[in-house]
C-alpha atoms as a PDB file:
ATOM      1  CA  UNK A   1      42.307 -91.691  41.332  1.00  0.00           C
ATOM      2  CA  UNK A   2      40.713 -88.346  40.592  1.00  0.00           C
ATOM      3  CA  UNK A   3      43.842 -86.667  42.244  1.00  0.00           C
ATOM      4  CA  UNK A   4      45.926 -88.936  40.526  1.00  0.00           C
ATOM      5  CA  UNK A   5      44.715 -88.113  37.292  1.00  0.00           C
ATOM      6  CA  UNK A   6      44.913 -84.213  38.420  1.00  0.00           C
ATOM      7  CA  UNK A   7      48.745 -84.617  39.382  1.00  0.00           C
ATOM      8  CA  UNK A   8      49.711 -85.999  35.289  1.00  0.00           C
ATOM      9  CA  UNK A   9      47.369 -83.040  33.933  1.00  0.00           C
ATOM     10  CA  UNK A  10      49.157 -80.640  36.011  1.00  0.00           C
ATOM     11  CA  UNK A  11      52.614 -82.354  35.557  1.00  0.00           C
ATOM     12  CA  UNK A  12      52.030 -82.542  31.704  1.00  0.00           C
ATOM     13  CA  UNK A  13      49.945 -79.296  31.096  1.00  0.00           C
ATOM     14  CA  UNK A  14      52.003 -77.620  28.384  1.00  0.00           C
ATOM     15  CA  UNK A  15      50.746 -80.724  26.154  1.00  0.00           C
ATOM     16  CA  UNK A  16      47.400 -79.965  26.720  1.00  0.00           C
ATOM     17  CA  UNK A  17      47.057 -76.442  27.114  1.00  0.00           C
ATOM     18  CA  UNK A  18      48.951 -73.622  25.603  1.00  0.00           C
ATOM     19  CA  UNK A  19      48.471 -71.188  28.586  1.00  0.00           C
ATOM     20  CA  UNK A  20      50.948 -71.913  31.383  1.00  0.00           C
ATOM     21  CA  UNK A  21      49.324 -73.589  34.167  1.00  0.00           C
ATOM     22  CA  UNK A  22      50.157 -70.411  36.996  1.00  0.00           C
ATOM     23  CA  UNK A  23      48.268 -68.361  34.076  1.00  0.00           C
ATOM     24  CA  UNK A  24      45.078 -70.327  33.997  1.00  0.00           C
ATOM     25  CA  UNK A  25      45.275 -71.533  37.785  1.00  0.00           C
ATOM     26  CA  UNK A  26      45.109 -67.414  38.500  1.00  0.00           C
ATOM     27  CA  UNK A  27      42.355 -66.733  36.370  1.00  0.00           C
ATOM     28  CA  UNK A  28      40.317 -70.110  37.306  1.00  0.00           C
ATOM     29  CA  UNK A  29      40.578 -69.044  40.989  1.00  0.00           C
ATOM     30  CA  UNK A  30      39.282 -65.355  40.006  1.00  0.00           C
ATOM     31  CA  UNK A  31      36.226 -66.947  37.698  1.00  0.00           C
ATOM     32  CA  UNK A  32      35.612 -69.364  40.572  1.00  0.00           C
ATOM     33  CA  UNK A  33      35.596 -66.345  43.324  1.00  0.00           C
ATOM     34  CA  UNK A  34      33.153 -64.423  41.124  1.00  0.00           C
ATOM     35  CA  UNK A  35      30.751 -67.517  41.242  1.00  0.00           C
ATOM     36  CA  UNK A  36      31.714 -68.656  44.408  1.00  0.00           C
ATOM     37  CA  UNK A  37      27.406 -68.559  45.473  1.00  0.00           C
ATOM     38  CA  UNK A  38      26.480 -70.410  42.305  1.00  0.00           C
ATOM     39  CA  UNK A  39      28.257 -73.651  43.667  1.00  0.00           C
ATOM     40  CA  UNK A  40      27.312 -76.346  46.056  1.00  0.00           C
ATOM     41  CA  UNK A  41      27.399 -75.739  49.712  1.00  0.00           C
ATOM     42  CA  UNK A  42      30.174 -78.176  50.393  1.00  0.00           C
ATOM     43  CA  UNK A  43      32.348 -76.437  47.210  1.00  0.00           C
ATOM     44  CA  UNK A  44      31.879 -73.364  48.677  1.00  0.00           C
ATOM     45  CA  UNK A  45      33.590 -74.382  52.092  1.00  0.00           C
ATOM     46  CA  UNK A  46      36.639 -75.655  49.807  1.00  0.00           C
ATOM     47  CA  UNK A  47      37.231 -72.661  47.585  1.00  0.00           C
ATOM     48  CA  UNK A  48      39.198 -70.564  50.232  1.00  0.00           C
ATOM     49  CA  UNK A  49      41.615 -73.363  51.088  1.00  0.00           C
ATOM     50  CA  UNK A  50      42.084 -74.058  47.022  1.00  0.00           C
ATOM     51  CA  UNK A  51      43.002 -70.539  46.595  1.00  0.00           C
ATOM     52  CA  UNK A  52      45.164 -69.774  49.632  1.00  0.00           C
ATOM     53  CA  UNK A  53      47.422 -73.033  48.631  1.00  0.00           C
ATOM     54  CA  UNK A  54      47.517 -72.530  45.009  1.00  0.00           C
ATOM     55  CA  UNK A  55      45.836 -76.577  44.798  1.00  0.00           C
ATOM     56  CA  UNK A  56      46.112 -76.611  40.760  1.00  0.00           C
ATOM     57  CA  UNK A  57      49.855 -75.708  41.131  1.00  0.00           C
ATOM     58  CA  UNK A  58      50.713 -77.625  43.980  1.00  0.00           C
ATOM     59  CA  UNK A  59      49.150 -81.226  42.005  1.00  0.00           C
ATOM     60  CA  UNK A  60      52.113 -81.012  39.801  1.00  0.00           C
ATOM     61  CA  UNK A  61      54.473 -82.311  41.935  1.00  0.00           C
ATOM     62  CA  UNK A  62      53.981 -85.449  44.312  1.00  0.00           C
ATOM     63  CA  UNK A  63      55.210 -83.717  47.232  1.00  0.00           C
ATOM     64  CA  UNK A  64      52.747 -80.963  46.529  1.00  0.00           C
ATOM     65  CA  UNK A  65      49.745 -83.672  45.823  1.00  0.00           C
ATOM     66  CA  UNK A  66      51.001 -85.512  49.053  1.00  0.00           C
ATOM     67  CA  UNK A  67      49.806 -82.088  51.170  1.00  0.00           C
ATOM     68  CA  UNK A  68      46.792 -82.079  49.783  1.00  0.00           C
ATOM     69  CA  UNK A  69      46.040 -85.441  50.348  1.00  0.00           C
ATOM     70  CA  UNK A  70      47.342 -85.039  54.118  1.00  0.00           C
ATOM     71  CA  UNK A  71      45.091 -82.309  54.396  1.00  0.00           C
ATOM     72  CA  UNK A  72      42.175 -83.566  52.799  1.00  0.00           C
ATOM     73  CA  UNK A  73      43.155 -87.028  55.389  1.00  0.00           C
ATOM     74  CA  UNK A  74      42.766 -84.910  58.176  1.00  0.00           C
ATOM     75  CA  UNK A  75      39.291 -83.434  57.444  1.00  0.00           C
ATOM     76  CA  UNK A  76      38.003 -87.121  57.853  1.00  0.00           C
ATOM     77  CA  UNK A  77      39.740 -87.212  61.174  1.00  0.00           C
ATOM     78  CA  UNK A  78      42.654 -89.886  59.711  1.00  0.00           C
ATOM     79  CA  UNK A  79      39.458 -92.466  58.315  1.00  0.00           C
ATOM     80  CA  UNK A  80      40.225 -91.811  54.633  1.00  0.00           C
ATOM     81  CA  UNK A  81      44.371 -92.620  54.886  1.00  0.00           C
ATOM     82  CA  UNK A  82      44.552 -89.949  52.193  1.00  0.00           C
ATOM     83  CA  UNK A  83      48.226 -89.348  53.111  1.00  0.00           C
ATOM     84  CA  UNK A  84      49.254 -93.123  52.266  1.00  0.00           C
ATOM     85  CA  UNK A  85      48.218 -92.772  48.503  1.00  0.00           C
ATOM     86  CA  UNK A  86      51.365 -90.962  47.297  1.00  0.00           C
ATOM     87  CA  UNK A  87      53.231 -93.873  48.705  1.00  0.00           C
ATOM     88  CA  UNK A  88      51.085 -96.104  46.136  1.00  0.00           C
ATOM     89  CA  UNK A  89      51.628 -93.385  43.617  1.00  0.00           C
ATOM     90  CA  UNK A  90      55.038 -93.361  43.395  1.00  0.00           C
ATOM     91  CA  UNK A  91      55.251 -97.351  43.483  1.00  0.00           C
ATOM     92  CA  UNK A  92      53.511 -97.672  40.510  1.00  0.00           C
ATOM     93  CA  UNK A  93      53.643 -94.315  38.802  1.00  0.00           C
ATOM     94  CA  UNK A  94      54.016 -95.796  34.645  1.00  0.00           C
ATOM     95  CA  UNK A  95      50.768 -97.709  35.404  1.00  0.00           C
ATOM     96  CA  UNK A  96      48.880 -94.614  37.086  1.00  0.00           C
ATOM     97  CA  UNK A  97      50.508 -92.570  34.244  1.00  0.00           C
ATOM     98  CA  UNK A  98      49.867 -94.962  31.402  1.00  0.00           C
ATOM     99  CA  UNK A  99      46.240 -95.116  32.293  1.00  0.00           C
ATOM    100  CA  UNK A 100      45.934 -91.829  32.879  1.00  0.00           C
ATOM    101  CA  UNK A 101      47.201 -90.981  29.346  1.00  0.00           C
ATOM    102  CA  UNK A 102      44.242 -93.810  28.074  1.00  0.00           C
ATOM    103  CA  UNK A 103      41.405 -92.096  29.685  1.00  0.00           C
ATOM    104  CA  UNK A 104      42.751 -88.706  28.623  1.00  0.00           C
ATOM    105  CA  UNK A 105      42.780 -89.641  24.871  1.00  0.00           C
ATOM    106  CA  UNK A 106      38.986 -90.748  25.466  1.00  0.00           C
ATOM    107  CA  UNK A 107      37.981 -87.959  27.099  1.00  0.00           C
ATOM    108  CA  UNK A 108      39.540 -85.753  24.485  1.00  0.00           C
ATOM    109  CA  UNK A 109      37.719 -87.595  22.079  1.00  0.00           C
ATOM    110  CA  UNK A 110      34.180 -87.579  23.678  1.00  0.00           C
ATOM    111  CA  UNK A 111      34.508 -83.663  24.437  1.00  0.00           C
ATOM    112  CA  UNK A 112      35.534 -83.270  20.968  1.00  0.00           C
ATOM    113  CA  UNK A 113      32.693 -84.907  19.527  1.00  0.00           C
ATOM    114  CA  UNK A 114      30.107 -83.511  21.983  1.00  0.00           C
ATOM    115  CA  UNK A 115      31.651 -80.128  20.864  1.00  0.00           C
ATOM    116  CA  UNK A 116      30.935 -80.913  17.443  1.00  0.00           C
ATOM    117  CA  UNK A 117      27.067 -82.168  18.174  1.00  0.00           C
ATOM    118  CA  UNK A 118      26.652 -78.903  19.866  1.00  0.00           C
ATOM    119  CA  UNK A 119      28.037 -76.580  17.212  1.00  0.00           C
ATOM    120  CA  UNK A 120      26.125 -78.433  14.283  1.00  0.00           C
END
């Protein structure tokens, strides 16, 4: 689901960012490089192969979201069956979205106010 809910962000950025998404992606991957110690282990490991094939960019489209999930399948040696969950994407795609779209209005909401808690 996680993935899921990065694939709408990334298809649907421009309505919740006003910097394109190859804009931030470029400067996320140079903040994350800078920091690259300061995360776990495991994170570390990752950050190469995020960079190398553009991962934020590639989530926007289900054919890019399927190759990460193929690749992410064949780190657990085929056990996860990453690469089936497009299929179950794109079967029921207005449900994923339409929830995706519910949580997103929370979250907005909670960041919002824990923004405002902080800044009082």
């Amino acid at each position: 689901m996680d993935l899921f809910y990065d694939h709408f962000l990334a298809a649907n950025w421009s309505e919740f960012h006003p910097k394109p998404l190859e804009v931030y992606a470029s400067e996320f991957y140079q903040v994350i490089s800078q920091y690259k110690e300061t995360t776990p282990e495991r994170t570390q490991h990752l950050i190469p192969y995020m960079i190398s094939q553009n991962w934020l960019l590639q989530y926007q489209s289900i054919k890019g979201l399927n190759n990460i999930l193929g690749q992410m399948n064949r780190r657990t040696k085929g056990r996860s069956n990453m690469d089936q969950a497009a299929v179950e994407l794109q079967m029921h795609y207005p449900l994923f979205e339409q929830e995706f779209y519910d949580f997103f209005k929370i979250l907005q909401k909670e960041a919002s106010a824990e923004l405002n808690r902080l800044t009082v």
